[in-house]
N, C-alpha and C. Protein backbone atom coordinates (compact mmCIF):
# COMPACT_ATOMS: atom_id res chain seq x y z
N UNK A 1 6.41 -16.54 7.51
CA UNK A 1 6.40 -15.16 7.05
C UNK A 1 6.34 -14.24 8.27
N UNK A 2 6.85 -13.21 8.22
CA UNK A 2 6.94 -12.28 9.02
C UNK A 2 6.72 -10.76 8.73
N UNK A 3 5.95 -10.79 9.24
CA UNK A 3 5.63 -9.13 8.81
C UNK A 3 6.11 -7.76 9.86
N UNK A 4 6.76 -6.94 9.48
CA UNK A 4 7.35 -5.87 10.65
C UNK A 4 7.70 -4.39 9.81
N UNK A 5 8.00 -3.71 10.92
CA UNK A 5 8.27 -2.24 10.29
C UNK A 5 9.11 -1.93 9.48
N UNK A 6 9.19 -1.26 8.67
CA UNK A 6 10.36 -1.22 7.65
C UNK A 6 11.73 -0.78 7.60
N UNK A 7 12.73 -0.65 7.69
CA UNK A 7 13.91 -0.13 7.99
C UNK A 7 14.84 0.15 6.89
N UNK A 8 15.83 0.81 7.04
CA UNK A 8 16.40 1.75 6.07
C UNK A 8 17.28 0.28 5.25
N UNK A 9 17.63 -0.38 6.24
CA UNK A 9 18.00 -1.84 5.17
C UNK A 9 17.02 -2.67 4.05
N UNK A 10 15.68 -2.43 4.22
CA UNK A 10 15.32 -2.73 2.73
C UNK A 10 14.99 -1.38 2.21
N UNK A 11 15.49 -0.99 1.92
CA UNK A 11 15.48 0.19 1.17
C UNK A 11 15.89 0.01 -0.43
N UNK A 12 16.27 -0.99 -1.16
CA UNK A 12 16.81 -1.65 -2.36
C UNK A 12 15.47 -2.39 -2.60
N UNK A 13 15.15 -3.34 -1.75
CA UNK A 13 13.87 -3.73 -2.02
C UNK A 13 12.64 -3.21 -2.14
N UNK A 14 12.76 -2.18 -1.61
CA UNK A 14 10.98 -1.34 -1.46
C UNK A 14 11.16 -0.75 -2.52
N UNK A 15 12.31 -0.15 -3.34
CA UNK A 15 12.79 1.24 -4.35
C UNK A 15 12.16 -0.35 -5.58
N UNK A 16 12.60 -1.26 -5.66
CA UNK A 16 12.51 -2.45 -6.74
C UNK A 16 11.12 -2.81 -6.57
N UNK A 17 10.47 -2.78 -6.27
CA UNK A 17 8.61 -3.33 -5.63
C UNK A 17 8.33 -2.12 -6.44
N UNK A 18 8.55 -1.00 -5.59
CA UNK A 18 8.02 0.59 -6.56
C UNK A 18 7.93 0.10 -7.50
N UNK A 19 9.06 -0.05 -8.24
CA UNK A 19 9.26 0.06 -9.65
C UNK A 19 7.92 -1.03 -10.50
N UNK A 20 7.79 -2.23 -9.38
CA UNK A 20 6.61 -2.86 -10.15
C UNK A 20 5.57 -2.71 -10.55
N UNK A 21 5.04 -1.79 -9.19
CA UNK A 21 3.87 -1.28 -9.22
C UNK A 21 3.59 -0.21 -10.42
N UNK A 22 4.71 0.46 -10.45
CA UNK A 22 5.07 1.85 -11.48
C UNK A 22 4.40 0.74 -12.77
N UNK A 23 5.27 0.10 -13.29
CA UNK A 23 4.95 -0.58 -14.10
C UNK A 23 3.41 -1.17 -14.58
N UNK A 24 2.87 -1.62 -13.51
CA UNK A 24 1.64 -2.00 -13.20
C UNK A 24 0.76 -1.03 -13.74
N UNK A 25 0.51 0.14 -13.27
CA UNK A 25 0.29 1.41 -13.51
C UNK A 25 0.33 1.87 -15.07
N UNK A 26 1.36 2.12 -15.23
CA UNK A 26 1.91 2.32 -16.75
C UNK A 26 1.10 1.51 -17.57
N UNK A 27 1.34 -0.14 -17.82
CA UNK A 27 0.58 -0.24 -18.23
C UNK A 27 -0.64 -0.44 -18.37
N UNK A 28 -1.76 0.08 -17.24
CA UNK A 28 -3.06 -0.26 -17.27
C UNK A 28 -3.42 1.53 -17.70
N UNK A 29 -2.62 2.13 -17.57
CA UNK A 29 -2.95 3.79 -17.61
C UNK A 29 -1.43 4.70 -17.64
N UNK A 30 -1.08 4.48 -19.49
CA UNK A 30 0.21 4.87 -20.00
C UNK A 30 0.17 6.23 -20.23
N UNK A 31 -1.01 6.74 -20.16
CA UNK A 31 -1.65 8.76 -20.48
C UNK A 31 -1.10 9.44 -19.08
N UNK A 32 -1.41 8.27 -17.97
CA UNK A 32 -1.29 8.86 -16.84
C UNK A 32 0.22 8.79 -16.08
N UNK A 33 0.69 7.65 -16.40
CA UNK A 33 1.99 6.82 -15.50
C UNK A 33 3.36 6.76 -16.37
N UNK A 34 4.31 7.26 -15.96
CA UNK A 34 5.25 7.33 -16.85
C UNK A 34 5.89 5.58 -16.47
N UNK A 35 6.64 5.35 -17.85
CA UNK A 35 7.62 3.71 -17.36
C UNK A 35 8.85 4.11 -16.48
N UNK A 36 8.75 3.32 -16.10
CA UNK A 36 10.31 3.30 -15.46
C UNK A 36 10.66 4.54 -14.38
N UNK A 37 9.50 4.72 -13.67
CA UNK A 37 9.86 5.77 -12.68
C UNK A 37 9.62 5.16 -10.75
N UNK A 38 9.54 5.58 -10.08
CA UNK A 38 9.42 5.29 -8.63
C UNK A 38 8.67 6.61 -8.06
N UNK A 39 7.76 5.83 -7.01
CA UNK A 39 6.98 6.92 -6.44
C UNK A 39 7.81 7.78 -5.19
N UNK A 40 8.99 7.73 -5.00
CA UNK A 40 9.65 7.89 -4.46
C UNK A 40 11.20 8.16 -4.48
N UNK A 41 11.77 9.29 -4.40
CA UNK A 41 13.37 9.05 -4.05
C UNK A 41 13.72 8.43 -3.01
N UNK A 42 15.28 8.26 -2.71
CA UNK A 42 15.58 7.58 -1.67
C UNK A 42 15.86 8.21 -0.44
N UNK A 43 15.74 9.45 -1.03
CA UNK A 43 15.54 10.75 0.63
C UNK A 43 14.01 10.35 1.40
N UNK A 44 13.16 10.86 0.28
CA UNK A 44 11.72 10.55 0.37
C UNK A 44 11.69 8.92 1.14
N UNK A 45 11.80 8.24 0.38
CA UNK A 45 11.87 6.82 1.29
C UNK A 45 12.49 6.61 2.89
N UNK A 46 13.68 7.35 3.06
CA UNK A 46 14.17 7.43 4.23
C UNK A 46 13.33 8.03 4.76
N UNK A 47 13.13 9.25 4.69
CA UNK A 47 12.23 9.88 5.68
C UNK A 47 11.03 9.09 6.23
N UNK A 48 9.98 8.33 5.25
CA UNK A 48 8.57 8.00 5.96
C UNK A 48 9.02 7.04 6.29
N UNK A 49 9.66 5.84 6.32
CA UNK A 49 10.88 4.59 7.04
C UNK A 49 10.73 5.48 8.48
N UNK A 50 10.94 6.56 8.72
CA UNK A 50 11.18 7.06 10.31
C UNK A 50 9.93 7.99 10.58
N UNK A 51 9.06 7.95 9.90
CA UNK A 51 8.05 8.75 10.60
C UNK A 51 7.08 7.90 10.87
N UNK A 52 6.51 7.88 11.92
CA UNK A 52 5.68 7.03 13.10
C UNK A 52 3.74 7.02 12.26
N UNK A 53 3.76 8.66 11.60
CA UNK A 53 2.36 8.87 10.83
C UNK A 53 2.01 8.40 9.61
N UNK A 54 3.39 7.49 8.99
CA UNK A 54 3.39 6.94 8.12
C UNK A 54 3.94 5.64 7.72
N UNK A 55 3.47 4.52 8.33
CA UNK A 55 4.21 3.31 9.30
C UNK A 55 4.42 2.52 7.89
N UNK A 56 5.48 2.12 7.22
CA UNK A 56 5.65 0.81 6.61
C UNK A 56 5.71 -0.49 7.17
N UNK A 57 4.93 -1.37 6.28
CA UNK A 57 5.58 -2.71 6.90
C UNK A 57 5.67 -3.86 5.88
N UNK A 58 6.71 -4.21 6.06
CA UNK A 58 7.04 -5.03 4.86
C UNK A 58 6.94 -7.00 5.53
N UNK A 59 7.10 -7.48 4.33
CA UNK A 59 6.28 -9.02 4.77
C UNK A 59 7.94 -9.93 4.29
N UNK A 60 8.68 -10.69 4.92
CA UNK A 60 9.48 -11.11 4.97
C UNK A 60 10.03 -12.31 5.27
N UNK A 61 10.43 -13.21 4.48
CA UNK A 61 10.51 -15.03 4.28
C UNK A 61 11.50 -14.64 5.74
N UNK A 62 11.54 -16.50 5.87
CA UNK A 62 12.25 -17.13 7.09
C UNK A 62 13.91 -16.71 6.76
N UNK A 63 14.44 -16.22 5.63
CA UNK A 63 15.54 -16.64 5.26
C UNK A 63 16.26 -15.34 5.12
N UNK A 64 15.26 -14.34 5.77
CA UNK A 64 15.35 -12.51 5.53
C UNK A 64 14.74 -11.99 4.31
N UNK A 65 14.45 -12.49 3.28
CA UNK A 65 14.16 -11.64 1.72
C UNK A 65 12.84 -11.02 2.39
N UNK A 66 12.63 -9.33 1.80
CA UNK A 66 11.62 -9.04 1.69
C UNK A 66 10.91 -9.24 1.00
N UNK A 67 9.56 -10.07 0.34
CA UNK A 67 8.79 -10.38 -0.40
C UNK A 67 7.71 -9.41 -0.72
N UNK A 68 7.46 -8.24 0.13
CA UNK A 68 5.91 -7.31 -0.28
C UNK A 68 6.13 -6.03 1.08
N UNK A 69 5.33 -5.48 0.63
CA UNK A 69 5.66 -3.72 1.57
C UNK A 69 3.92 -3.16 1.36
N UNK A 70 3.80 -2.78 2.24
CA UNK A 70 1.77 -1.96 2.89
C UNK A 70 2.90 -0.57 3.01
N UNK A 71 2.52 -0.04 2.50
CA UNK A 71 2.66 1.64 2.86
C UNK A 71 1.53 2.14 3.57
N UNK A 72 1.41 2.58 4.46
CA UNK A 72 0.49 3.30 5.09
C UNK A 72 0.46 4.70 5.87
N UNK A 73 -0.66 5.81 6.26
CA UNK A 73 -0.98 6.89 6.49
C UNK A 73 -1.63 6.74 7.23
N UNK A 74 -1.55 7.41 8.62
CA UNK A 74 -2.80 7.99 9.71
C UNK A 74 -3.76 9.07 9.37
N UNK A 75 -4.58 8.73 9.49
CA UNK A 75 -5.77 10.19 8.76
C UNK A 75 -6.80 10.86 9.98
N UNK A 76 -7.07 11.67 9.45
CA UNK A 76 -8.30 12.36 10.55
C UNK A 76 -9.19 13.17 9.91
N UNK A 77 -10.54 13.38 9.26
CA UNK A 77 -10.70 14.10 8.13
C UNK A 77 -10.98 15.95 9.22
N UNK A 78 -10.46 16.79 8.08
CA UNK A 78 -10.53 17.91 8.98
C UNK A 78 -11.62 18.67 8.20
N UNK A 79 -12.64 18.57 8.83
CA UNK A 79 -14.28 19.02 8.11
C UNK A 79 -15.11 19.21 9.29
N UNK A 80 -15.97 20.20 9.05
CA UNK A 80 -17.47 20.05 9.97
C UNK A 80 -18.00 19.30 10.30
N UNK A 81 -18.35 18.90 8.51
CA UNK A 81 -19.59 17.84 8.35
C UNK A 81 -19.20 16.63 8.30
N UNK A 82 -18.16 15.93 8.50
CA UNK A 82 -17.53 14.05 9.07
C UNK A 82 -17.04 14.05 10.19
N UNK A 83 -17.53 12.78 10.87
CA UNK A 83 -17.35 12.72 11.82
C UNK A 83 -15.94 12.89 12.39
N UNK A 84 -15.05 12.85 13.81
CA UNK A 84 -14.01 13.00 13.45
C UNK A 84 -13.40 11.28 13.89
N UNK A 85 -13.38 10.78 12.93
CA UNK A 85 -12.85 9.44 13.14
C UNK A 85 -11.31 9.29 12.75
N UNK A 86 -10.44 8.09 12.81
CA UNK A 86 -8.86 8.22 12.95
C UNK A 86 -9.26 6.90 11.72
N UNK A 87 -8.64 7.24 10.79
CA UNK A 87 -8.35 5.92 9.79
C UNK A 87 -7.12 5.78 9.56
N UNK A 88 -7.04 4.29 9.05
CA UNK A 88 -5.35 3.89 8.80
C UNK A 88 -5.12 3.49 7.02
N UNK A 89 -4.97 4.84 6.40
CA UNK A 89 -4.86 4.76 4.86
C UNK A 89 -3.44 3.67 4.26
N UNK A 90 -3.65 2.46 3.63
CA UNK A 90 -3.28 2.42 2.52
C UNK A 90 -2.83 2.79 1.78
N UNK A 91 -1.85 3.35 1.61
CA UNK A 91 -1.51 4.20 0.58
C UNK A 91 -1.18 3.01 -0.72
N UNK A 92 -0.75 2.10 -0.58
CA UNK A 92 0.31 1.20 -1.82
C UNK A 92 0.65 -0.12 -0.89
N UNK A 93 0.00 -1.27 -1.49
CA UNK A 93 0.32 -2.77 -0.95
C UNK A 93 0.84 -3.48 -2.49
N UNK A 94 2.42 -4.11 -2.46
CA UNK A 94 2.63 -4.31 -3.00
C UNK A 94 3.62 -5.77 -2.67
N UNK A 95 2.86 -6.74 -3.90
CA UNK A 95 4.02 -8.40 -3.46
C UNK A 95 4.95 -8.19 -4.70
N UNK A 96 5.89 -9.10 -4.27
CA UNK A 96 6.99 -9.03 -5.71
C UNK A 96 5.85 -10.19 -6.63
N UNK A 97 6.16 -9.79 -7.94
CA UNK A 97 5.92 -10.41 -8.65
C UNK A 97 5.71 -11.73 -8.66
N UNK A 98 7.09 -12.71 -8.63
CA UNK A 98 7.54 -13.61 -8.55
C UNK A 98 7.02 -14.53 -7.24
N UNK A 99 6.60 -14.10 -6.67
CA UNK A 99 5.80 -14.30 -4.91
C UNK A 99 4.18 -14.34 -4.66
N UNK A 100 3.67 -13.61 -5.78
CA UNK A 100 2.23 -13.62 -5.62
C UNK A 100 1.66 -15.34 -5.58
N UNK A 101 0.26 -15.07 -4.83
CA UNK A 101 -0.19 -16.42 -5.00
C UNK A 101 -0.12 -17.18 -3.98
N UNK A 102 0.24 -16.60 -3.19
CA UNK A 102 1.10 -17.38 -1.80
C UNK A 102 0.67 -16.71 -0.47
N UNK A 103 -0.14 -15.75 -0.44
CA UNK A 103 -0.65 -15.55 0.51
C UNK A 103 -0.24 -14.35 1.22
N UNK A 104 1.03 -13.85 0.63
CA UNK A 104 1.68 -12.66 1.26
C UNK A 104 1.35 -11.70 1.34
N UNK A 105 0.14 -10.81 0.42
CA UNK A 105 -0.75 -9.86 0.34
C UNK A 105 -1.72 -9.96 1.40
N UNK A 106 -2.32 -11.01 1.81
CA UNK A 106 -3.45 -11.21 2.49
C UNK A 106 -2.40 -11.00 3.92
N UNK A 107 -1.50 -11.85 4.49
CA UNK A 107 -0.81 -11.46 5.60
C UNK A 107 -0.30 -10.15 6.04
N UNK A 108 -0.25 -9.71 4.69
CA UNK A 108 0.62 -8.04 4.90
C UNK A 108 -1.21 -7.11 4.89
N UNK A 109 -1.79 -7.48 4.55
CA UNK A 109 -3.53 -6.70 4.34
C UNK A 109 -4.07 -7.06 6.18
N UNK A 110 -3.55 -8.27 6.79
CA UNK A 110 -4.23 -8.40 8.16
C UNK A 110 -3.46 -8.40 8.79
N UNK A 111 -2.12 -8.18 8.97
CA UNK A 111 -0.92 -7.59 9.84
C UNK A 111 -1.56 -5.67 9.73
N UNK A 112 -1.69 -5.25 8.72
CA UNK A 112 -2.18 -3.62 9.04
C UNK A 112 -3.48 -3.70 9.83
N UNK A 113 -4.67 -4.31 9.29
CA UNK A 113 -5.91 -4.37 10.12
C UNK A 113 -5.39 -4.81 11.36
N UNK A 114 -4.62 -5.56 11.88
CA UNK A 114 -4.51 -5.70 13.46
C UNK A 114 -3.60 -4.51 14.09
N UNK A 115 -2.98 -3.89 13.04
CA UNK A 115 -1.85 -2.76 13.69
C UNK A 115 -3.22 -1.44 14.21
N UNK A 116 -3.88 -1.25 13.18
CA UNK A 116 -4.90 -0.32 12.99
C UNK A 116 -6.17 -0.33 14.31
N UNK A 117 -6.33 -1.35 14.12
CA UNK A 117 -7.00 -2.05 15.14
C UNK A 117 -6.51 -1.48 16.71
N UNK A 118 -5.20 -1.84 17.10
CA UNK A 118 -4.12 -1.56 18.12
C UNK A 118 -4.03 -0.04 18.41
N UNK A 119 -3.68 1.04 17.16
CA UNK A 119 -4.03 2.53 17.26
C UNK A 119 -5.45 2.95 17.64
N UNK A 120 -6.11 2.21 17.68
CA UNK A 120 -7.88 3.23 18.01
C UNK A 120 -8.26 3.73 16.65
N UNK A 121 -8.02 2.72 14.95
CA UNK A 121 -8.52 3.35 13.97
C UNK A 121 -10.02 2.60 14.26
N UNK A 122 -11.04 3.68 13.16
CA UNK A 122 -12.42 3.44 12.54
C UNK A 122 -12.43 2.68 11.92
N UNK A 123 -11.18 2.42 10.67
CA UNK A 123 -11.27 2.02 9.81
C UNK A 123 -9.94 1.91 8.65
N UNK A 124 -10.05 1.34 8.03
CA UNK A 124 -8.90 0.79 6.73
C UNK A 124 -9.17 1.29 5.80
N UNK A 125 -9.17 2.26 4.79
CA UNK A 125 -8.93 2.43 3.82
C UNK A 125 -8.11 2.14 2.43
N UNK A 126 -8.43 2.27 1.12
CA UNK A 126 -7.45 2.36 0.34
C UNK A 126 -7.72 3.18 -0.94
N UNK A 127 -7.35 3.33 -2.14
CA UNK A 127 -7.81 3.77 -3.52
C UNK A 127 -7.04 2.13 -4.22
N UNK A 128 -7.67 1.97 -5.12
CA UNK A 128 -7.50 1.31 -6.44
C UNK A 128 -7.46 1.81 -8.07
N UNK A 129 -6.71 1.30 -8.36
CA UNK A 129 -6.81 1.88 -10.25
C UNK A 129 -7.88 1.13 -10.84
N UNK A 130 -9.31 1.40 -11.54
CA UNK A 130 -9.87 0.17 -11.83
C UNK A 130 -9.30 -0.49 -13.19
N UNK A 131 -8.07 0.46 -13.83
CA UNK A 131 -7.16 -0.74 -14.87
C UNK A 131 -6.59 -1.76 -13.92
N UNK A 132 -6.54 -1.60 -12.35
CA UNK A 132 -5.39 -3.01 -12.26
C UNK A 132 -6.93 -3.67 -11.49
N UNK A 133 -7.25 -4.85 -12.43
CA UNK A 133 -8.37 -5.75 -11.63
C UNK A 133 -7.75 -6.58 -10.62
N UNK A 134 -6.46 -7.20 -11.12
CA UNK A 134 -5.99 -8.40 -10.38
C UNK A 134 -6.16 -7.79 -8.70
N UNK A 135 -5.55 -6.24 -8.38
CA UNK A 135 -5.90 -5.94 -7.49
C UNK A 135 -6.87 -5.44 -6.82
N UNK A 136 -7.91 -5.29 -7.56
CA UNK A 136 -9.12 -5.06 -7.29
C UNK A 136 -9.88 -6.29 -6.71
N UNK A 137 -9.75 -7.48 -7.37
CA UNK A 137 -10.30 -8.81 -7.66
C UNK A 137 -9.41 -9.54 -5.72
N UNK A 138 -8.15 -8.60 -5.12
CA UNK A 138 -7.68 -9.48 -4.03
C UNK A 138 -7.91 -8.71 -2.85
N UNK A 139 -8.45 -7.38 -3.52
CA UNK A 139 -9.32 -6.61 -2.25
C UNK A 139 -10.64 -6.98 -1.85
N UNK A 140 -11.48 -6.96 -3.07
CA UNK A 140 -12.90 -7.42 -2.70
C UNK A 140 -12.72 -9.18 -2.03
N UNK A 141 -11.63 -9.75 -2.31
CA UNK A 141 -11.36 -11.08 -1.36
C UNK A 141 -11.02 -11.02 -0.28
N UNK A 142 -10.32 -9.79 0.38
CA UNK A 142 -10.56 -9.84 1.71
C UNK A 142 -11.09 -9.02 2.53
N UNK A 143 -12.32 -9.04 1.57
CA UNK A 143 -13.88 -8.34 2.38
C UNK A 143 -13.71 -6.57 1.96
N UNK A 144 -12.60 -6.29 1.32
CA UNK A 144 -13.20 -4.82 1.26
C UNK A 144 -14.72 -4.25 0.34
N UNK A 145 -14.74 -3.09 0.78
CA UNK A 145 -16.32 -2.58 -0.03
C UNK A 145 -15.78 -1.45 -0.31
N UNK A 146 -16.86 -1.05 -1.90
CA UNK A 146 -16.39 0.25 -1.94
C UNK A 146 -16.89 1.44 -0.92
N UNK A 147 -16.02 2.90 -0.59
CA UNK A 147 -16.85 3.60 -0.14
C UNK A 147 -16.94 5.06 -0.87
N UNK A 148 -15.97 5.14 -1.97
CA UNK A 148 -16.48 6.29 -2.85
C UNK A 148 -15.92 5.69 -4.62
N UNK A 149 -16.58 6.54 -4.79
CA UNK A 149 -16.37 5.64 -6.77
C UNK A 149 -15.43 7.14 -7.23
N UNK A 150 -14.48 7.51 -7.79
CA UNK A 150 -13.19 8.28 -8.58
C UNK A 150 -14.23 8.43 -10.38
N UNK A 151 -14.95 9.28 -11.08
CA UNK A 151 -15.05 9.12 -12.05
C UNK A 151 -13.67 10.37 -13.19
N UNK A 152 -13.83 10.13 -14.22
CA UNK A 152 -13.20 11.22 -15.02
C UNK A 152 -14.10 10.93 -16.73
N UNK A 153 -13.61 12.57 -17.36
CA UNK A 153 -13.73 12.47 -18.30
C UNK A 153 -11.80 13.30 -19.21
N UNK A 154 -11.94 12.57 -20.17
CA UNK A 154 -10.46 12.63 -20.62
C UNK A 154 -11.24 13.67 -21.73
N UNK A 155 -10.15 14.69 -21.90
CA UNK A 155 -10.92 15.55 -22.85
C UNK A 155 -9.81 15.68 -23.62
């Protein structure tokens, strides 16, 4: 497996992963997530593919297929009162379907911690949906903790 930056050639693959996650989404929280949409156009996709503050990296068999994509964000919080530390956000880690189970999440989760690591981050971040456990259940496996809890009331 190989994990590296993302380029405008998987661009078919990252738009098809979206779509899983979309799905994922949808159905753990159908009030909130429409079906069949992408968090992204393919302008939108091109663009953060080339911006350096928003590094993709996708996880990729011996044979070229992309199998999974870490979206990620450079942060800095701009406040008084926090310290000013550099984190490397998570935005969306996603394996194909068909691929889970195999370790490709965990390689693409410690290919970013060593990239992050390499920039001078504090720290790794992410958000979770607590409808999707499966991904909840493969974060707390590789050591994450929570550091703020999201509540709502649906009125």
């Amino acid at each position: 497996m190989n994990i590296r930056r993302a380029k405008e050639g998987d661009m078919e693959t990252i738009q098809r992963l979206l779509l899983q996650v979309a799905m994922v989404h949808h159905r753990g929280r159908p009030d909130l997530f429409q079906a069949g949409t992408r968090k992204y156009t393919d302008d939108e996709l091109l663009q953060i593919i080339h911006d350096d503050s928003r590094p993709i990296f996708v996880a990729e068999e011996p044979e070229g297929r992309v199998t999974g994509y870490a979206f990620c964000i450079f942060q800095q919080p701009d406040s008084h009162i926090l310290t000013d530390i550099k984190t490397l956000y998570i935005d969306d880690l996603c394996v194909d379907e068909s691929c889970r189970g195999r370790g490709t999440g965990r390689q693409l989760y410690e290919a970013v911690l060593a990239f992050a690591r390499q920039e001078g981050c504090y720290n790794v971040t992410l958000n979770v949906w607590s409808c999707n456990t499966a991904a909840m259940k493969f974060y707390e496996s590789c050591g994450l903790k929570p550091q703020k809890i999201g509540l709502e009331t649906i009125l």
